[in-house]
Protein backbone atom coordinates (compact mmCIF):
# COMPACT_ATOMS: atom_id res chain seq x y z
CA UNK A 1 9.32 364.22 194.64
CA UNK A 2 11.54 362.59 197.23
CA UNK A 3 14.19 364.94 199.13
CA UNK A 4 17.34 364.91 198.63
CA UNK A 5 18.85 363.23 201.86
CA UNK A 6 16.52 360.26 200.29
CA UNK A 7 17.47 360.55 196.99
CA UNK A 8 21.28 360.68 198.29
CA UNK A 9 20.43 357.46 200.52
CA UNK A 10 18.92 355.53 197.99
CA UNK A 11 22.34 356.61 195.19
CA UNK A 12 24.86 355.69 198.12
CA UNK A 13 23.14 352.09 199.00
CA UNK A 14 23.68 351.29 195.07
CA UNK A 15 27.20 352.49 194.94
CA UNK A 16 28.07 350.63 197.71
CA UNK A 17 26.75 347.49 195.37
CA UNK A 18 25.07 345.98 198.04
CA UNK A 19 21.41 347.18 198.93
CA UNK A 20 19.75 347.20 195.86
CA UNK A 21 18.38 345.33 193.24
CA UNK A 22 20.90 346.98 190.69
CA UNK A 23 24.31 345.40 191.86
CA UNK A 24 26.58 345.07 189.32
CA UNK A 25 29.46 347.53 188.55
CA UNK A 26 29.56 349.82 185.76
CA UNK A 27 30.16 353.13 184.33
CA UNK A 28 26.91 355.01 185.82
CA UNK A 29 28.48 353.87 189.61
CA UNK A 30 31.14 355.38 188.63
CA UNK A 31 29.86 358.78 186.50
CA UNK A 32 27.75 358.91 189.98
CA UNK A 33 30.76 359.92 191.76
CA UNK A 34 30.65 363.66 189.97
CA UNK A 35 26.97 364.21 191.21
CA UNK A 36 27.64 367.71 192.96
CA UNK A 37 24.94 367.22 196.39
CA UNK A 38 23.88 369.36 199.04
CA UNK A 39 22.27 369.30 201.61
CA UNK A 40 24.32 366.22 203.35
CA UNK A 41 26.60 365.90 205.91
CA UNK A 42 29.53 363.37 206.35
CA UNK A 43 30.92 362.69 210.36
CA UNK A 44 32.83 360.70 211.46
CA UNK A 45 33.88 358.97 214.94
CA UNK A 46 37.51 358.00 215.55
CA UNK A 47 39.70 357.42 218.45
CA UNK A 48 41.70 360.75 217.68
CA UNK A 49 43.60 362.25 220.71
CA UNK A 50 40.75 364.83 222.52
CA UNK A 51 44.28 366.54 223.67
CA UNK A 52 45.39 367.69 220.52
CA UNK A 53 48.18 365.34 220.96
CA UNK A 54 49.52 361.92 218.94
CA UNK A 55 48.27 359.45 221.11
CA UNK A 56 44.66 358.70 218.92
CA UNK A 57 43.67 355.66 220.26
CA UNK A 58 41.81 353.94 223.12
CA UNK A 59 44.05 352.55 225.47
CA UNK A 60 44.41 349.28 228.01
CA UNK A 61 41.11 347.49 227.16
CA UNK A 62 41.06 344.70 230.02
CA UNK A 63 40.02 341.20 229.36
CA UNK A 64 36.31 341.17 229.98
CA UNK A 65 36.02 344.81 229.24
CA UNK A 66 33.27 345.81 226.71
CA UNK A 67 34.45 349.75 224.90
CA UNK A 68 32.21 351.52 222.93
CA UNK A 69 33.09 352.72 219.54
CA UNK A 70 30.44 354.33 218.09
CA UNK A 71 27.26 355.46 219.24
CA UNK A 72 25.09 357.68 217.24
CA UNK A 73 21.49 359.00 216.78
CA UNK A 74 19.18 359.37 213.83
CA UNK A 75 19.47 358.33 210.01
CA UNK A 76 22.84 357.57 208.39
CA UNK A 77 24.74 355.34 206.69
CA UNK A 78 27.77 353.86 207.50
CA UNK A 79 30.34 353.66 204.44
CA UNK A 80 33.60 352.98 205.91
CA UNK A 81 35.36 351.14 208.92
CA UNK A 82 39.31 351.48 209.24
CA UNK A 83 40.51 349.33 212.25
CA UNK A 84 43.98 348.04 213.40
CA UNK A 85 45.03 347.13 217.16
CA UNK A 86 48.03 346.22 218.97
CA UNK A 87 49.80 343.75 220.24
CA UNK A 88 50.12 341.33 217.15
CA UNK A 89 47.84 338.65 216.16
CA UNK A 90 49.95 335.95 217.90
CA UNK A 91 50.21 337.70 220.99
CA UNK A 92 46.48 338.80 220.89
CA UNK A 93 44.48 336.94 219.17
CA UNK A 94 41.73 338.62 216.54
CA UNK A 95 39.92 335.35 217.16
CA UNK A 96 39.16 336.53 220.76
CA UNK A 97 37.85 340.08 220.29
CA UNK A 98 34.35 340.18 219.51
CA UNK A 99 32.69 342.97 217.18
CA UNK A 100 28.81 343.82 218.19
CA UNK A 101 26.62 346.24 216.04
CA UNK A 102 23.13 347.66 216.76
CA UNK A 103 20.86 349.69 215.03
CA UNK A 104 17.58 351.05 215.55
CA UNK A 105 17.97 350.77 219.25
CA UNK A 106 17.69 347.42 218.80
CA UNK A 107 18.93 345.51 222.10
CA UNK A 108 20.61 342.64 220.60
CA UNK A 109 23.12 343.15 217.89
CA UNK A 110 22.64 342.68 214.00
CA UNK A 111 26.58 341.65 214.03
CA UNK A 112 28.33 339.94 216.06
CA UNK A 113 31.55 337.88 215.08
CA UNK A 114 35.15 337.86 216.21
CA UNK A 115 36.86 340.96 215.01
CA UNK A 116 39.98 339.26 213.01
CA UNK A 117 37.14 336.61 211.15
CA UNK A 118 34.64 339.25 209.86
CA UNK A 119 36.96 341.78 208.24
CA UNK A 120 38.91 338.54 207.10
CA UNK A 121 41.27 337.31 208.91
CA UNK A 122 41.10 333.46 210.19
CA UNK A 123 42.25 331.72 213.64
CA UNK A 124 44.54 334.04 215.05
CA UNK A 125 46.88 334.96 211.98
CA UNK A 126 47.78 338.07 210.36
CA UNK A 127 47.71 337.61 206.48
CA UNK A 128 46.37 340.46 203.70
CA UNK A 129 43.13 339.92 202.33
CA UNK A 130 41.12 341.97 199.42
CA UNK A 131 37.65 341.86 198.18
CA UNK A 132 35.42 344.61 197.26
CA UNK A 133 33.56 344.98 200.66
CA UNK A 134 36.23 344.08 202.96
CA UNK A 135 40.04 344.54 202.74
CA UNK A 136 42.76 343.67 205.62
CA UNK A 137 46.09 345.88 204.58
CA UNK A 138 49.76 346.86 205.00
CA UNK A 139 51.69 346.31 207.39
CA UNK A 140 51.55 342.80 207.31
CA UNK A 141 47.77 342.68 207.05
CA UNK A 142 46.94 344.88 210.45
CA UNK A 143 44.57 346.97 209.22
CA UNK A 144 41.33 345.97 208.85
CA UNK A 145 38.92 347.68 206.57
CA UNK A 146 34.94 347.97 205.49
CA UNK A 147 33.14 349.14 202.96
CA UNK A 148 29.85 347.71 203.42
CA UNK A 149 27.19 349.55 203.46
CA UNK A 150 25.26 349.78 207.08
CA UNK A 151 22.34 351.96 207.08
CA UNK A 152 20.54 352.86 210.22
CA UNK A 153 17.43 355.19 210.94
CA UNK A 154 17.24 355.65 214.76
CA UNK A 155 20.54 355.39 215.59
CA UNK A 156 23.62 353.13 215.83
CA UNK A 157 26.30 351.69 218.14
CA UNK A 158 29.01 349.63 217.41
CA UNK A 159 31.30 347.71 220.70
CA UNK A 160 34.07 345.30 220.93
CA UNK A 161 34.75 342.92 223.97
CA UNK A 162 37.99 341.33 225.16
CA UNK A 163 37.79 338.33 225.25
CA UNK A 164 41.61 337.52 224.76
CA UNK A 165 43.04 336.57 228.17
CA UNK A 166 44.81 339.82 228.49
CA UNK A 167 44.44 343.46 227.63
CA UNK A 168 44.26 345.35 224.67
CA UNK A 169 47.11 347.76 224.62
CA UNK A 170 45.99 349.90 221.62
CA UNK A 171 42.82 349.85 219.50
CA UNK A 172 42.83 352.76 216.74
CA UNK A 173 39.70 353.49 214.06
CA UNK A 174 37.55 355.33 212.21
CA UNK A 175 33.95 355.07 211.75
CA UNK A 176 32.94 357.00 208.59
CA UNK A 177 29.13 357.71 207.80
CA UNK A 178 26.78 359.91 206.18
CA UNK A 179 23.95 361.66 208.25
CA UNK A 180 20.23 361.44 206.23
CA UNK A 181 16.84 363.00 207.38
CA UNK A 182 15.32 359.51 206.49
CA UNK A 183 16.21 356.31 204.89
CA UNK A 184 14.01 355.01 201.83
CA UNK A 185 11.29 352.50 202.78
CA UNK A 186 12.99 349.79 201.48
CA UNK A 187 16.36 349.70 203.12
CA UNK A 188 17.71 346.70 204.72
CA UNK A 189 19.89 346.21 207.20
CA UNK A 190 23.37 345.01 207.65
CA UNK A 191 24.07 341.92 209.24
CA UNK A 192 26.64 339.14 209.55
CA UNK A 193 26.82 336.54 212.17
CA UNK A 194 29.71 333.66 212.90
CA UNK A 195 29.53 330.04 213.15
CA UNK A 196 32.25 327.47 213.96
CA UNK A 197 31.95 323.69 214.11
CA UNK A 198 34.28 320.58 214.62
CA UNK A 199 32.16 318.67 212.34
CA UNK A 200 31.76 314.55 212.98
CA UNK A 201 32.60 311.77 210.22
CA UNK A 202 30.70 309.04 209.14
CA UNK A 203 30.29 305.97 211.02
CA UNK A 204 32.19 304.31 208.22
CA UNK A 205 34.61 306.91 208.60
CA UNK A 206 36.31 309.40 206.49
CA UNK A 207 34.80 308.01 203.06
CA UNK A 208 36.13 310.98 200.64
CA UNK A 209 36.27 309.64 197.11
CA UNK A 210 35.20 306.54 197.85
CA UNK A 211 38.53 305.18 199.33
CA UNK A 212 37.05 303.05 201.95
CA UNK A 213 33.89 301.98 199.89
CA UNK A 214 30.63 303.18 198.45
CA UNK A 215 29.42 306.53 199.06
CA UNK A 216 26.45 307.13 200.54
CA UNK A 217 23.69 310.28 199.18
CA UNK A 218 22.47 313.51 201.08
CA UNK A 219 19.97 314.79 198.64
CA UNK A 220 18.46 317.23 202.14
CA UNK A 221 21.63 318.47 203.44
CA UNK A 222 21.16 316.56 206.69
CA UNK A 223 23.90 317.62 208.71
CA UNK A 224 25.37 320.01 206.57
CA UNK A 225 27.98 322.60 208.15
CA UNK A 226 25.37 326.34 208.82
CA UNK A 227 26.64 329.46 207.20
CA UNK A 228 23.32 331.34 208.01
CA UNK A 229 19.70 330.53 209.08
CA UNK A 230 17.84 333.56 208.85
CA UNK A 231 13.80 334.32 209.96
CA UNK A 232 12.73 337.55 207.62
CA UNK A 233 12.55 338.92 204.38
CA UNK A 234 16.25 340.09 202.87
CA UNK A 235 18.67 339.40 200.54
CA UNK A 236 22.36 337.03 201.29
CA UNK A 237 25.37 338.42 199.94
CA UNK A 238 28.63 336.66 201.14
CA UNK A 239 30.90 334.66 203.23
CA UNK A 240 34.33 333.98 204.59
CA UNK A 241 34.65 330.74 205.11
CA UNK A 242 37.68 329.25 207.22
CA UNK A 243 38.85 325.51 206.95
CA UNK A 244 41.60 323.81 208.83
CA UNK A 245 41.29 319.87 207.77
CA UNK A 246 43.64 317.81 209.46
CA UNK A 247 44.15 315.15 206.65
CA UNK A 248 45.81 315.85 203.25
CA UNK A 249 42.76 314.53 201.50
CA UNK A 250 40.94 317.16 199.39
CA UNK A 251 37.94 319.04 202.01
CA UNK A 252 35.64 320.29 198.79
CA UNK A 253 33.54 317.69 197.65
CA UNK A 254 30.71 318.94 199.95
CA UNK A 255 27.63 320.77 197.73
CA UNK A 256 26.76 324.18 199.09
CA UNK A 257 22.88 323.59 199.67
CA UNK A 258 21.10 327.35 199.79
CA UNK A 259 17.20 327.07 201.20
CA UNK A 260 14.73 329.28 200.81
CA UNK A 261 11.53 330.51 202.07
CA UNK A 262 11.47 327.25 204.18
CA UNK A 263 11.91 324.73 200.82
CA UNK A 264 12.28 321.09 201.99
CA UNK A 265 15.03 320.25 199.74
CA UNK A 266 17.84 322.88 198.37
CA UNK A 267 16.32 325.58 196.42
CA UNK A 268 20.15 326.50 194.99
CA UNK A 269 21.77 323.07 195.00
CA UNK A 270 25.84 323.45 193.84
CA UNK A 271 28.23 320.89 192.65
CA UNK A 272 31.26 321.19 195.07
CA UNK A 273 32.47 323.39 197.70
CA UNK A 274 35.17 325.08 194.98
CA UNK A 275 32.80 325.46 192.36
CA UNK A 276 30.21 327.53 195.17
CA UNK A 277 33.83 329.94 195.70
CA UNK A 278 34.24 330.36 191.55
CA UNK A 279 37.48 328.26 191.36
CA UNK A 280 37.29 324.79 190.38
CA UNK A 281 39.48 321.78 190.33
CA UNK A 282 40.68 321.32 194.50
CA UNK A 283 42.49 324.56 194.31
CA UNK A 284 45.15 325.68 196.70
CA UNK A 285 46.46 328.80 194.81
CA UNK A 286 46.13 332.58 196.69
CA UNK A 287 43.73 334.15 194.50
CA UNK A 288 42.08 337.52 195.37
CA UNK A 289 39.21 338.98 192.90
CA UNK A 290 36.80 341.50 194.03
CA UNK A 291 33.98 339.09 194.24
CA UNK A 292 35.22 335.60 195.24
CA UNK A 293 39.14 334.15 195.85
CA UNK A 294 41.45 332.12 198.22
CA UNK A 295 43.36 334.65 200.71
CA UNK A 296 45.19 331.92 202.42
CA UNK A 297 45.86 328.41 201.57
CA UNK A 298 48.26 325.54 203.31
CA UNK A 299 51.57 324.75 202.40
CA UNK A 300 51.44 321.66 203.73
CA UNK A 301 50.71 318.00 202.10
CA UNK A 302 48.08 318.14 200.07
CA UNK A 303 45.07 319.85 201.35
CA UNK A 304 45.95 319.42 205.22
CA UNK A 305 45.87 322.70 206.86
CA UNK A 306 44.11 326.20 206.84
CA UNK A 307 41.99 327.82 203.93
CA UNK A 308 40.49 330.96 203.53
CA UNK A 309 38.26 331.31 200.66
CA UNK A 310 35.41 334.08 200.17
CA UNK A 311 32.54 334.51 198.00
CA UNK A 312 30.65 337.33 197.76
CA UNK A 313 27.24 337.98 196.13
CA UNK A 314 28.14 341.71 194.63
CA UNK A 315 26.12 340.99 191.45
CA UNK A 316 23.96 337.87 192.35
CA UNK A 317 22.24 338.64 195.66
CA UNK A 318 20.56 335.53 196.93
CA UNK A 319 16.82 337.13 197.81
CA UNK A 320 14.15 335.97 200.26
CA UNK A 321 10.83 337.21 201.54
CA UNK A 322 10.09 334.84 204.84
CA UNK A 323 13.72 332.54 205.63
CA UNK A 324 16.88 331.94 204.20
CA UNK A 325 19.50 328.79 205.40
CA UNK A 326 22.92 328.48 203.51
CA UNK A 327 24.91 325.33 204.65
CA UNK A 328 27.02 323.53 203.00
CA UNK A 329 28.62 319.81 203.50
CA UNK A 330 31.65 319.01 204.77
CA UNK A 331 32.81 316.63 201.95
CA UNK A 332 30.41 314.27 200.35
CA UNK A 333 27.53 313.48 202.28
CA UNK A 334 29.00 315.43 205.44
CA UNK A 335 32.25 312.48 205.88
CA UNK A 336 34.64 314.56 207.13
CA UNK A 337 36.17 315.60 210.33
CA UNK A 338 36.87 319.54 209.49
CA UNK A 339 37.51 322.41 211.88
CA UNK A 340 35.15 325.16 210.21
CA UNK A 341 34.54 328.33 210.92
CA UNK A 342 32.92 331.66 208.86
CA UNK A 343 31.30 334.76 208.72
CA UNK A 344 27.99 335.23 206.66
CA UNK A 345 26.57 339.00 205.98
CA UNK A 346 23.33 339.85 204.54
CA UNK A 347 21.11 342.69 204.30
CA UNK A 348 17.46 341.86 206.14
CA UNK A 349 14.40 344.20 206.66
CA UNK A 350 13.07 345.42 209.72
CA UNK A 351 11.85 344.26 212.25
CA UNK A 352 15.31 342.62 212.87
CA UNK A 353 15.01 339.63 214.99
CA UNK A 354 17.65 338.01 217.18
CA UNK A 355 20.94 336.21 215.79
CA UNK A 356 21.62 333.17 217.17
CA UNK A 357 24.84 332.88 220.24
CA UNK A 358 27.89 332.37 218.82
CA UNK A 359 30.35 329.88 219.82
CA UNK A 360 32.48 330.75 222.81
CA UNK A 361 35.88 330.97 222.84
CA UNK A 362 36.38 327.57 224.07
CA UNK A 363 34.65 326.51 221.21
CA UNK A 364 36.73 328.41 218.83
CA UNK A 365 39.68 327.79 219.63
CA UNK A 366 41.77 327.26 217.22
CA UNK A 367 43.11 323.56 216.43
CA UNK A 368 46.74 322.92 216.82
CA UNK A 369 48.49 321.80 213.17
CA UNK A 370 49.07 318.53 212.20
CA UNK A 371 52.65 317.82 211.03
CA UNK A 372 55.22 315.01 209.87
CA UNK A 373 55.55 314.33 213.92
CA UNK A 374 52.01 313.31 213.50
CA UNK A 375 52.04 311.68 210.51
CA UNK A 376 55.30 309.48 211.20
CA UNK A 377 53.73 308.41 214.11
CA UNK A 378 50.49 307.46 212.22
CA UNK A 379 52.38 305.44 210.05
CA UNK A 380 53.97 303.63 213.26
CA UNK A 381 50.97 302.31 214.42
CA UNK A 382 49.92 301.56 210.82
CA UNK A 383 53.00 299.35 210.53
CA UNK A 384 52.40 297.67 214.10
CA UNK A 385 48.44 296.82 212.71
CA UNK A 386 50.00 294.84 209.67
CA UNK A 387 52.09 292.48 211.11
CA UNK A 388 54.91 295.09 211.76
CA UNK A 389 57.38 293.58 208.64
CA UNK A 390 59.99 296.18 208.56
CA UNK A 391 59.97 296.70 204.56
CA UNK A 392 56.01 297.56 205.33
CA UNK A 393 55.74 300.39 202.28
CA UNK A 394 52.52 302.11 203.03
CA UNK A 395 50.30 301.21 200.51
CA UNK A 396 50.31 296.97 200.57
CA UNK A 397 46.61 295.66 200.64
């Protein structure tokens, strides 16, 4: 018979609908709640005032400085993150702090991503966001929450770095978790990793739709945009995904492309970047659903602009037993110039290995908006190219 820490272990990793091969949500997830246990202990690490007094938080972080939140030893689980930080978003940017978690004693981290981007939060806005795992809340979408599941059976640590230009003046949180005596044999690991890319166009340019001529084909995903490329055996279950397109034409015809176990050509080939995010139909509606949804979208001329749009694998893990790589194109057969960024998480069994850099902040920093300015000025030199006739409409052939 297993003991109970295991038994407790294995029950939490399935309510938390993420680290087993039961996932979807039901009654018995729920009925599990009045399971009376013993034997367990929950702790927790916070930045409450060691005074007794009102001032629970960690103070002047410098830029460069790496603080330590969380540092723990032996088997647990973490079950909840509550986060929120001060100044505001546009006077430090969530973009620029960088959130690092190891486990095992592992010297390289399992996560790492900028803070604002993994519980998510794109570029350097403030805007409220709900899903199931991850949830950014009240008041005007500051706090930043987790409910993933992160087990760990030789202990844990968890750091942020500035990376802002300037300090941190207040960083508040709790780190919630259960201690175990072991974890069951077959418990992955949490892990999520960020990407960002100013992808290229074609030669022949922006060719969405087929304005400018034939299209061409990408049956391999050559130069698809990289959500994850994972080495190990595990199991993929979401993304934010962040787009700022600087044109108003439509940024979703690209296929997500999901390979597995080192398949040649997509394994799980999809049929448009909406239809991989549930939606169909070049959305731009806020949607939130526990699973999948848009938490921001522009308000600008047709698509140009920033999206937010999540998908989550809650009851359709993606599985594999030696390599996973998710990309995705960046409209039909990669044409598009598109300022991308996400977050992937995934649960992967041990022995970890390394995740790949991420981008530095040069890298991903944000892209300035494109306005009417811009596009006035477009059509200026538009008008000069034909002839400049000043009754020049816009559209003549």
């Amino acid at each position: 018979m297993r003991s109970f820490p295991s038994i407790l272990a294995s029950g939490l990793l399935s309510i938390c609908l993420l680290c087993s091969a039961s996932l979807a949500v039901g009654a018995d997830d729920l009925a599990g709640l009045a399971r009376i246990r013993s034997g367990v202990k929950t702790r927790r690490v916070s930045s409450y005032d060691r005074t007794g007094g009102n001032n629970d938080r960690f103070e002047h972080i410098k830029d460069g400085e790496t603080r330590e939140l969380f540092n723990v030893r032996g088997a647990g689980i973490i079950n909840h993150i509550w986060i929120t930080i001060a100044p505001t978003p546009e006077t430090l940017s969530r973009n620029d702090i960088i959130l690092r978690m190891y486990w095992d004693g592992n010297a390289f981290p399992s996560v790492e991503s900028p803070i604002g981007p993994f519980f998510g939060q794109g570029w350097n806005e403030s805007y409220s966001f709900v899903s199931l795992p991850l949830a950014v809340g009240p008041v005007e979408g500051r706090a930043m929450v987790s409910y993933f599941a992160m087990p760990f059976s030789n202990g844990a640590r968890i750091e942020v770095e500035n990376q802002a230009g300037r300090e941190i003046s207040a960083f508040y949180y709790f780190v919630d978790y259960v201690e175990v005596e072991k974890l069951p044999e077959d418990t992955g690991r949490f892990c999520a990793w960020y990407n960002h890319e100013l992808t290229e166009a074609l030669p022949d340019g922006e060719n969405e739709w087929g304005v400018l001529g034939p299209q061409g084909n990408n049956p391999k995903g050559e130069g698809n945009y990289v959500f994850a490329d994972i080495k190990g055996k595990g199991h993929y279950v979401g993304v934010n995904y962040y787009v700022h397109s600087p044109s108003p034409m439509w940024y979703g015809e690209g296929d997500d492309m999901i390979f597995i176990d080192g398949d040649e050509k997509p394994t799980l080939h999809g049929t448009g970047t909406e239809d991989y995010f549930n939606t169909s139909w070049c959305p731009k509606t806020l949607y939130t659903h526990p699973y999948f949804g848009y938490a921001r979208v522009n308000d600008d001329v047709g698509w140009l602009g920033r999206t937010h749009v999540y998908r989550f694998h809650i009851a359709d893990p993606v599985y594999f037993d030696k390599s996973l790589k998710v990309t995705i194109e960046h409209g039909h057969n990669n044409c598009l110039t598109l300022d991308l960024a996400s977050v992937a998480y995934w649960y992967q069994a041990p022995p970890l290995t390394k995740l790949a850099p991420i981008p530095n902040k040069e890298a991903r920093k944000p892209k300035p908006f494109i306005g009417v300015t811009d596009m006035h000025k477009w059509r200026h030199e538009w008008r000069k190219a034909h002839g400049g006739d000043d009754q020049l409409w816009g559209n003549e052939r």
